[in-house]
PDB file of N, CA and C in Angstrom:
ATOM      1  N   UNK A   1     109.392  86.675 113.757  1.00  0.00           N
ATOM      2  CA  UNK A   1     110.014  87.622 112.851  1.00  0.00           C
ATOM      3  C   UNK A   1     109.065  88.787 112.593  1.00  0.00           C
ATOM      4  N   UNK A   2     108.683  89.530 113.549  1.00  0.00           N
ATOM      5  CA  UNK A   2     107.916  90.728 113.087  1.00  0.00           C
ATOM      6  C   UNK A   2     108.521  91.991 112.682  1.00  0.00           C
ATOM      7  N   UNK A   3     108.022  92.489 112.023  1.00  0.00           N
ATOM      8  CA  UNK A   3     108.331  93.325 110.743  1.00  0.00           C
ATOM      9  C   UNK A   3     107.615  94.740 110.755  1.00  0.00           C
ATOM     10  N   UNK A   4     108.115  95.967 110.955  1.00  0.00           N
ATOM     11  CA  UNK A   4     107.197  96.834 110.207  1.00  0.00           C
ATOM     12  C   UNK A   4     107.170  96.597 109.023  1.00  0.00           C
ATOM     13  N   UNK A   5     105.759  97.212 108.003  1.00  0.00           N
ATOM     14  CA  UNK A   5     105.516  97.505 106.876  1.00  0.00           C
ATOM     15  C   UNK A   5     106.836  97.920 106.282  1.00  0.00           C
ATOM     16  N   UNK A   6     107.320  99.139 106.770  1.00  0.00           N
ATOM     17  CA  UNK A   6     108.283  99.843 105.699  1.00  0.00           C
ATOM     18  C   UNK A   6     109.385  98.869 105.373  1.00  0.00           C
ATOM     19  N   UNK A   7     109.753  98.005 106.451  1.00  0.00           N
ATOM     20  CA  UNK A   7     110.833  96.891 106.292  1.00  0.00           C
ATOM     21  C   UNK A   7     109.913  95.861 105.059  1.00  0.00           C
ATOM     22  N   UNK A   8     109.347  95.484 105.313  1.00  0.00           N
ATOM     23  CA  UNK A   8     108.926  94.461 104.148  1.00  0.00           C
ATOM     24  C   UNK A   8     109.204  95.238 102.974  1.00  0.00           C
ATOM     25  N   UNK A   9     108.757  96.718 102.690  1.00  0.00           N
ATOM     26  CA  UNK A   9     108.613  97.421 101.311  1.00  0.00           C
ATOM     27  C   UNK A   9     110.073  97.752 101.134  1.00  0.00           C
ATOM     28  N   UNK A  10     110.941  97.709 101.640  1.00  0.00           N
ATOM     29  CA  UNK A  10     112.024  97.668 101.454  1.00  0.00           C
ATOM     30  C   UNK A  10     112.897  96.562 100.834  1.00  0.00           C
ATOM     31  N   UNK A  11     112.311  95.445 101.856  1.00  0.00           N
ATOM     32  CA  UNK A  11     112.872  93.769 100.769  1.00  0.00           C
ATOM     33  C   UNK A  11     112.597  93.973  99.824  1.00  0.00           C
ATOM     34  N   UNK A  12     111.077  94.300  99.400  1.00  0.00           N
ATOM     35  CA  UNK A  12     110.225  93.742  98.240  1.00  0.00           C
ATOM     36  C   UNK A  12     110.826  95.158  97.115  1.00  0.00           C
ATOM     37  N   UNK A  13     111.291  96.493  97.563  1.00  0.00           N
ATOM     38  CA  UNK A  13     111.986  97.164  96.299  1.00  0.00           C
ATOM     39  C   UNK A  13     113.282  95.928  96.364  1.00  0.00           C
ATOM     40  N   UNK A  14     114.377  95.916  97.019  1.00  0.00           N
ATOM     41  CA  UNK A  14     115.125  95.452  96.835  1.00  0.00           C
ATOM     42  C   UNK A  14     115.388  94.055  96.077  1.00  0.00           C
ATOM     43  N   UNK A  15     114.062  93.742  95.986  1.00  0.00           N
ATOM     44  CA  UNK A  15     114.195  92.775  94.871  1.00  0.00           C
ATOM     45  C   UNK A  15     113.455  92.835  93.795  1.00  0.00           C
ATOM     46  N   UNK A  16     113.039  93.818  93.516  1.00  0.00           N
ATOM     47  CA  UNK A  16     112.492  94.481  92.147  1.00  0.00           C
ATOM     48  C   UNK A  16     111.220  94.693  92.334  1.00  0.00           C
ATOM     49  N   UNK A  17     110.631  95.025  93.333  1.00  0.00           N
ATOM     50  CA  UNK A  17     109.290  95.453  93.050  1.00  0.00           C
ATOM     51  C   UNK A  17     109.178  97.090  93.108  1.00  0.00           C
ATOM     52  N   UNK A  18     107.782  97.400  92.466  1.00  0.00           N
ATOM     53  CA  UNK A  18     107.920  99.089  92.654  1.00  0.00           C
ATOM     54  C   UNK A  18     106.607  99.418  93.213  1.00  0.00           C
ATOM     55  N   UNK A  19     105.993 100.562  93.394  1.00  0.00           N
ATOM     56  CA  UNK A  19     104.642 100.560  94.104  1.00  0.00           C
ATOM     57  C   UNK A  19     103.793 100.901  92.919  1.00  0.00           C
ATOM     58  N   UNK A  20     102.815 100.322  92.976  1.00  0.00           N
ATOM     59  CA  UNK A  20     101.735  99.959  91.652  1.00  0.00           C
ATOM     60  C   UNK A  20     100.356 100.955  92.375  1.00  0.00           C
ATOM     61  N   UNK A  21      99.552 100.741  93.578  1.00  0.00           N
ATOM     62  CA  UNK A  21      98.739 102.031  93.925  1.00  0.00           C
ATOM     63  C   UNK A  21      98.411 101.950  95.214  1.00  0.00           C
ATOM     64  N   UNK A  22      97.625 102.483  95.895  1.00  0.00           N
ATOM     65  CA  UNK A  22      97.558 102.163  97.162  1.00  0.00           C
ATOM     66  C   UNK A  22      96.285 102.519  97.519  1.00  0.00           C
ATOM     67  N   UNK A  23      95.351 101.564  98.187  1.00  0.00           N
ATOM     68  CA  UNK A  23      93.894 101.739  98.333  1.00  0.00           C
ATOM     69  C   UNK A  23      93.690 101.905 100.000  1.00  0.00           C
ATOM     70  N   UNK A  24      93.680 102.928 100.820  1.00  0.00           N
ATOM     71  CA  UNK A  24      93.041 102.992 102.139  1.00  0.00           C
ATOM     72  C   UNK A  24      94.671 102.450 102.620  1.00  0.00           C
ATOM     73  N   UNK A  25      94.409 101.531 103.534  1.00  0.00           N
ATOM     74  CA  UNK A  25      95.652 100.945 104.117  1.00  0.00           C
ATOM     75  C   UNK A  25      96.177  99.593 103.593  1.00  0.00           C
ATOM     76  N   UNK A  26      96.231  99.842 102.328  1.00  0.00           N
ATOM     77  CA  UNK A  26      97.134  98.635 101.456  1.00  0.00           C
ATOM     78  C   UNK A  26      97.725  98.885 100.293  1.00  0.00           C
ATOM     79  N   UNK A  27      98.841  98.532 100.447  1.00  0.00           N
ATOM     80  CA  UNK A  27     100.037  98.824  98.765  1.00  0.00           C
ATOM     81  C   UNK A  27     100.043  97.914  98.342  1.00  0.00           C
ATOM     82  N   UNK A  28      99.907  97.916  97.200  1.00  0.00           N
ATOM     83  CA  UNK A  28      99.953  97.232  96.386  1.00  0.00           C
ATOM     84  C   UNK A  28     102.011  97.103  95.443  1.00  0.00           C
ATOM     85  N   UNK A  29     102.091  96.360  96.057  1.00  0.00           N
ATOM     86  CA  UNK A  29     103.548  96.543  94.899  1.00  0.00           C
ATOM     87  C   UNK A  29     103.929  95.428  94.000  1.00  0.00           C
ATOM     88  N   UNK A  30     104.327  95.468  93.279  1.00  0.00           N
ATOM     89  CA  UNK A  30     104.226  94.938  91.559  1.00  0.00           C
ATOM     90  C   UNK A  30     105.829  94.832  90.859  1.00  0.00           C
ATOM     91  N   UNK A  31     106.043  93.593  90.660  1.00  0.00           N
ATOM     92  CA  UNK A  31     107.339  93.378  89.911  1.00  0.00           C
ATOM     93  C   UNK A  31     107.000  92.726  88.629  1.00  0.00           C
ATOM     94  N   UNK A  32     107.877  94.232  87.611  1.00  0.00           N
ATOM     95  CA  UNK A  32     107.594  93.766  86.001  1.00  0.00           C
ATOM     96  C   UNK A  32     108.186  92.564  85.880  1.00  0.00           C
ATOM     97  N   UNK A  33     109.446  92.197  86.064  1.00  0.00           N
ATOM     98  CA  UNK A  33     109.973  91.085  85.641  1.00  0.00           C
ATOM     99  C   UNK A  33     109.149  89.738  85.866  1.00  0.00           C
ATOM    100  N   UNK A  34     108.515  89.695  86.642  1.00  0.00           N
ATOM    101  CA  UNK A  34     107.883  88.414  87.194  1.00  0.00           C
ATOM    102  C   UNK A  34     106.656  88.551  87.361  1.00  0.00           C
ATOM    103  N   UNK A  35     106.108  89.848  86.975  1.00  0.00           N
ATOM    104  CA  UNK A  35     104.311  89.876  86.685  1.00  0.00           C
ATOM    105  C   UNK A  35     103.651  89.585  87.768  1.00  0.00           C
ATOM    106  N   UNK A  36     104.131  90.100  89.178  1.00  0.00           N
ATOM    107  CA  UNK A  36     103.498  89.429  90.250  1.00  0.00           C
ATOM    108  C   UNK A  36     103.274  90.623  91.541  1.00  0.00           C
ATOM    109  N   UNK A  37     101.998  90.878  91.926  1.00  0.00           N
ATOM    110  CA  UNK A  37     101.586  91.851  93.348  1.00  0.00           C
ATOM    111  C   UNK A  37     101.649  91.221  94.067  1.00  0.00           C
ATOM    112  N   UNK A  38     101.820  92.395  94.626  1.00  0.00           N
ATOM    113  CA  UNK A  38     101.908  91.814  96.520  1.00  0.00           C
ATOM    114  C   UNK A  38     101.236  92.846  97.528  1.00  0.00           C
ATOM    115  N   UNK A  39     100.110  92.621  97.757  1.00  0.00           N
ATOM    116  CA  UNK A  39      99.533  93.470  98.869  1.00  0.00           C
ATOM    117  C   UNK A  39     100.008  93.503  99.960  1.00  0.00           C
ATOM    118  N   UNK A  40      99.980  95.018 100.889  1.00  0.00           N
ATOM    119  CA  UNK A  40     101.226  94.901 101.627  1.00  0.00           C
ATOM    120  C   UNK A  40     100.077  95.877 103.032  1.00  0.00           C
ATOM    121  N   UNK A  41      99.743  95.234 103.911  1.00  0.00           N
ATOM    122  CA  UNK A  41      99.001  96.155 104.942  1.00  0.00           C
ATOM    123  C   UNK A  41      99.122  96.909 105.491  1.00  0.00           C
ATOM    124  N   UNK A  42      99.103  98.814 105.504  1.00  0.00           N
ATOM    125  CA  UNK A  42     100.610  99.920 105.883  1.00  0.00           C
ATOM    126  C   UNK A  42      99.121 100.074 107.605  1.00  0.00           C
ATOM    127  N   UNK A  43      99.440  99.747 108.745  1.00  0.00           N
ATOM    128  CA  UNK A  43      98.434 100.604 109.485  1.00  0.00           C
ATOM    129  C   UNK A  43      99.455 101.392 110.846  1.00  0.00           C
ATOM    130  N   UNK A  44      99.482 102.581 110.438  1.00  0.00           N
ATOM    131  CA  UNK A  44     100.313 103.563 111.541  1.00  0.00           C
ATOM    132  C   UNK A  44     101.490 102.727 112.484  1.00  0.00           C
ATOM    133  N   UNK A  45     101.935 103.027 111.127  1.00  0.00           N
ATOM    134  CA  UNK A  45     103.425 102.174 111.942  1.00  0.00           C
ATOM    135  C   UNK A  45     103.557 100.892 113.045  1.00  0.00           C
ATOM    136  N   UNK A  46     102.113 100.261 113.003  1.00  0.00           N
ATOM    137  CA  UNK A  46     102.180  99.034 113.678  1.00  0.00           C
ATOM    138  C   UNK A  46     103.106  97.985 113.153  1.00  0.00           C
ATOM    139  N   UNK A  47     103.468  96.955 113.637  1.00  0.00           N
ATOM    140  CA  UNK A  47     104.041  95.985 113.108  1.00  0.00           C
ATOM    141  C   UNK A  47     103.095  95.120 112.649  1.00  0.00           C
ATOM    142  N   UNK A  48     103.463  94.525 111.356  1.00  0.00           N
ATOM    143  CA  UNK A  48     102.303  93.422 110.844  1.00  0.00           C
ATOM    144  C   UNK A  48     102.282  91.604 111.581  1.00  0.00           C
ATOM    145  N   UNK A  49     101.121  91.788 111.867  1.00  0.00           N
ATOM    146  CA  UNK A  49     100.827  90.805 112.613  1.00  0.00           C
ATOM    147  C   UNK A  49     101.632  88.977 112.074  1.00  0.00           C
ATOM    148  N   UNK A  50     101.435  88.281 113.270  1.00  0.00           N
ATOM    149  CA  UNK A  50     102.228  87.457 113.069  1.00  0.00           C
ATOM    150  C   UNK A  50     101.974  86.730 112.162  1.00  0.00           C
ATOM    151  N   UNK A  51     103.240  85.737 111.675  1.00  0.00           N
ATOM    152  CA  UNK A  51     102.825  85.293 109.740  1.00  0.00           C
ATOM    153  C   UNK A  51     102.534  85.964 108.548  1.00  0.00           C
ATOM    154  N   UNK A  52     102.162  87.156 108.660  1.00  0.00           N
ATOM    155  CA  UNK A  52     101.649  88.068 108.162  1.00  0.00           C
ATOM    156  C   UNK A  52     103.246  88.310 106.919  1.00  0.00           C
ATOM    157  N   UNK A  53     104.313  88.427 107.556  1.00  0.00           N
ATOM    158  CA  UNK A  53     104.911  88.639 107.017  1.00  0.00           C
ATOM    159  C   UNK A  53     105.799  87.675 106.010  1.00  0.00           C
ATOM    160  N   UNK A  54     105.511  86.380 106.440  1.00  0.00           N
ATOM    161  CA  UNK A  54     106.239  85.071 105.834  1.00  0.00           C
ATOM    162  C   UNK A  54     105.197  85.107 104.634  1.00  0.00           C
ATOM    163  N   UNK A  55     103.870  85.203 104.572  1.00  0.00           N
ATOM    164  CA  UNK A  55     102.853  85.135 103.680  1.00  0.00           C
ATOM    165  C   UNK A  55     103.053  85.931 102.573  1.00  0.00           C
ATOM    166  N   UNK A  56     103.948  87.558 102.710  1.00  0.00           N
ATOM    167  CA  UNK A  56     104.233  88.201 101.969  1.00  0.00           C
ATOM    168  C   UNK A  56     105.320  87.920 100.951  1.00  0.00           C
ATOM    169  N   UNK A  57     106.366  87.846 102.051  1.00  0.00           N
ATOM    170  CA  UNK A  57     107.655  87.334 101.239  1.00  0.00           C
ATOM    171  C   UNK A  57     107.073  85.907 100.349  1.00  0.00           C
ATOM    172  N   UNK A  58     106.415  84.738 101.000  1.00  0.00           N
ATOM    173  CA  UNK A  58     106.253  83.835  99.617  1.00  0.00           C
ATOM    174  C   UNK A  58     105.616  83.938  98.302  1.00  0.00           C
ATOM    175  N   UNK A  59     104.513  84.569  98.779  1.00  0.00           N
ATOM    176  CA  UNK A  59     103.983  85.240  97.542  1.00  0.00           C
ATOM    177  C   UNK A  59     104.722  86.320  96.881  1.00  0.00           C
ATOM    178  N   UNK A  60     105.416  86.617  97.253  1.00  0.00           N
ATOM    179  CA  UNK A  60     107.067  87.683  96.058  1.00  0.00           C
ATOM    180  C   UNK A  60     107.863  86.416  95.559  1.00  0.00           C
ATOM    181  N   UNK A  61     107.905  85.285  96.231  1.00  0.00           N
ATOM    182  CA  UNK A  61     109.024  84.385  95.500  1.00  0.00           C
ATOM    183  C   UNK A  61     110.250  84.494  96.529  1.00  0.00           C
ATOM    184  N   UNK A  62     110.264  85.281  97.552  1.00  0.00           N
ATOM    185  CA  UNK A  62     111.328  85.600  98.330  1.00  0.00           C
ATOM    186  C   UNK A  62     111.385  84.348  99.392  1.00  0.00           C
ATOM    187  N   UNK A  63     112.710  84.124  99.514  1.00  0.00           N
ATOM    188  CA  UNK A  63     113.102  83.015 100.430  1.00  0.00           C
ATOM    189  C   UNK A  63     113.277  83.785 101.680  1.00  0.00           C
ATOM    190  N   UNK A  64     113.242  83.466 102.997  1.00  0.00           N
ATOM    191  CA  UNK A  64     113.763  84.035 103.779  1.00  0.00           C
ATOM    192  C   UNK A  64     114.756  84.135 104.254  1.00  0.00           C
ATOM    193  N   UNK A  65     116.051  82.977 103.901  1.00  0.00           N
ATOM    194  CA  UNK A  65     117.382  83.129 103.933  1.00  0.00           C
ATOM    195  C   UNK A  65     117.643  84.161 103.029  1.00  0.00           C
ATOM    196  N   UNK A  66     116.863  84.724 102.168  1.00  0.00           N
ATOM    197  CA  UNK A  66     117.005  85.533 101.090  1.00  0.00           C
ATOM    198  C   UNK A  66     117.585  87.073 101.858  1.00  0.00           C
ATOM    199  N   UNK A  67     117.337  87.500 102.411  1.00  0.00           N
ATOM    200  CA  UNK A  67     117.125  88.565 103.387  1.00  0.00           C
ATOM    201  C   UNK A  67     118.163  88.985 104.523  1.00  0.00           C
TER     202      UNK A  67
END
């Protein structure tokens, strides 16, 4: 299941997160309701490496049938 970045930041608004700041090549995005970041690795439109992206979605709380 590889993923660009912008696709993950897209789940992760779509389920309430917003972008909190961004240091070099990582976003940080942040959902008030659930008090929880999620670092997100942006590097020139590569796709994020494998697992990379299942690691994200669990740490949001996101299922992947979710999607």
């Amino acid at each position: 299941m590889a993923m660009k970045p912008q696709k993950i930041v897209k789940i992760l608004r779509q389920h309430g997160f917003v972008k909190k700041s961004q240091n070099g090549s990582h976003l940080k995005m942040y959902n008030p309701t659930t008090n929880v970041t999620v670092p997100v690795p942006i590097h020139h439109d590569k796709e994020l490496e494998h697992g990379i992206e299942s690691k994200i979605l669990k740490q949001a709380g996101i299922k992947v049938t979710d999607i």
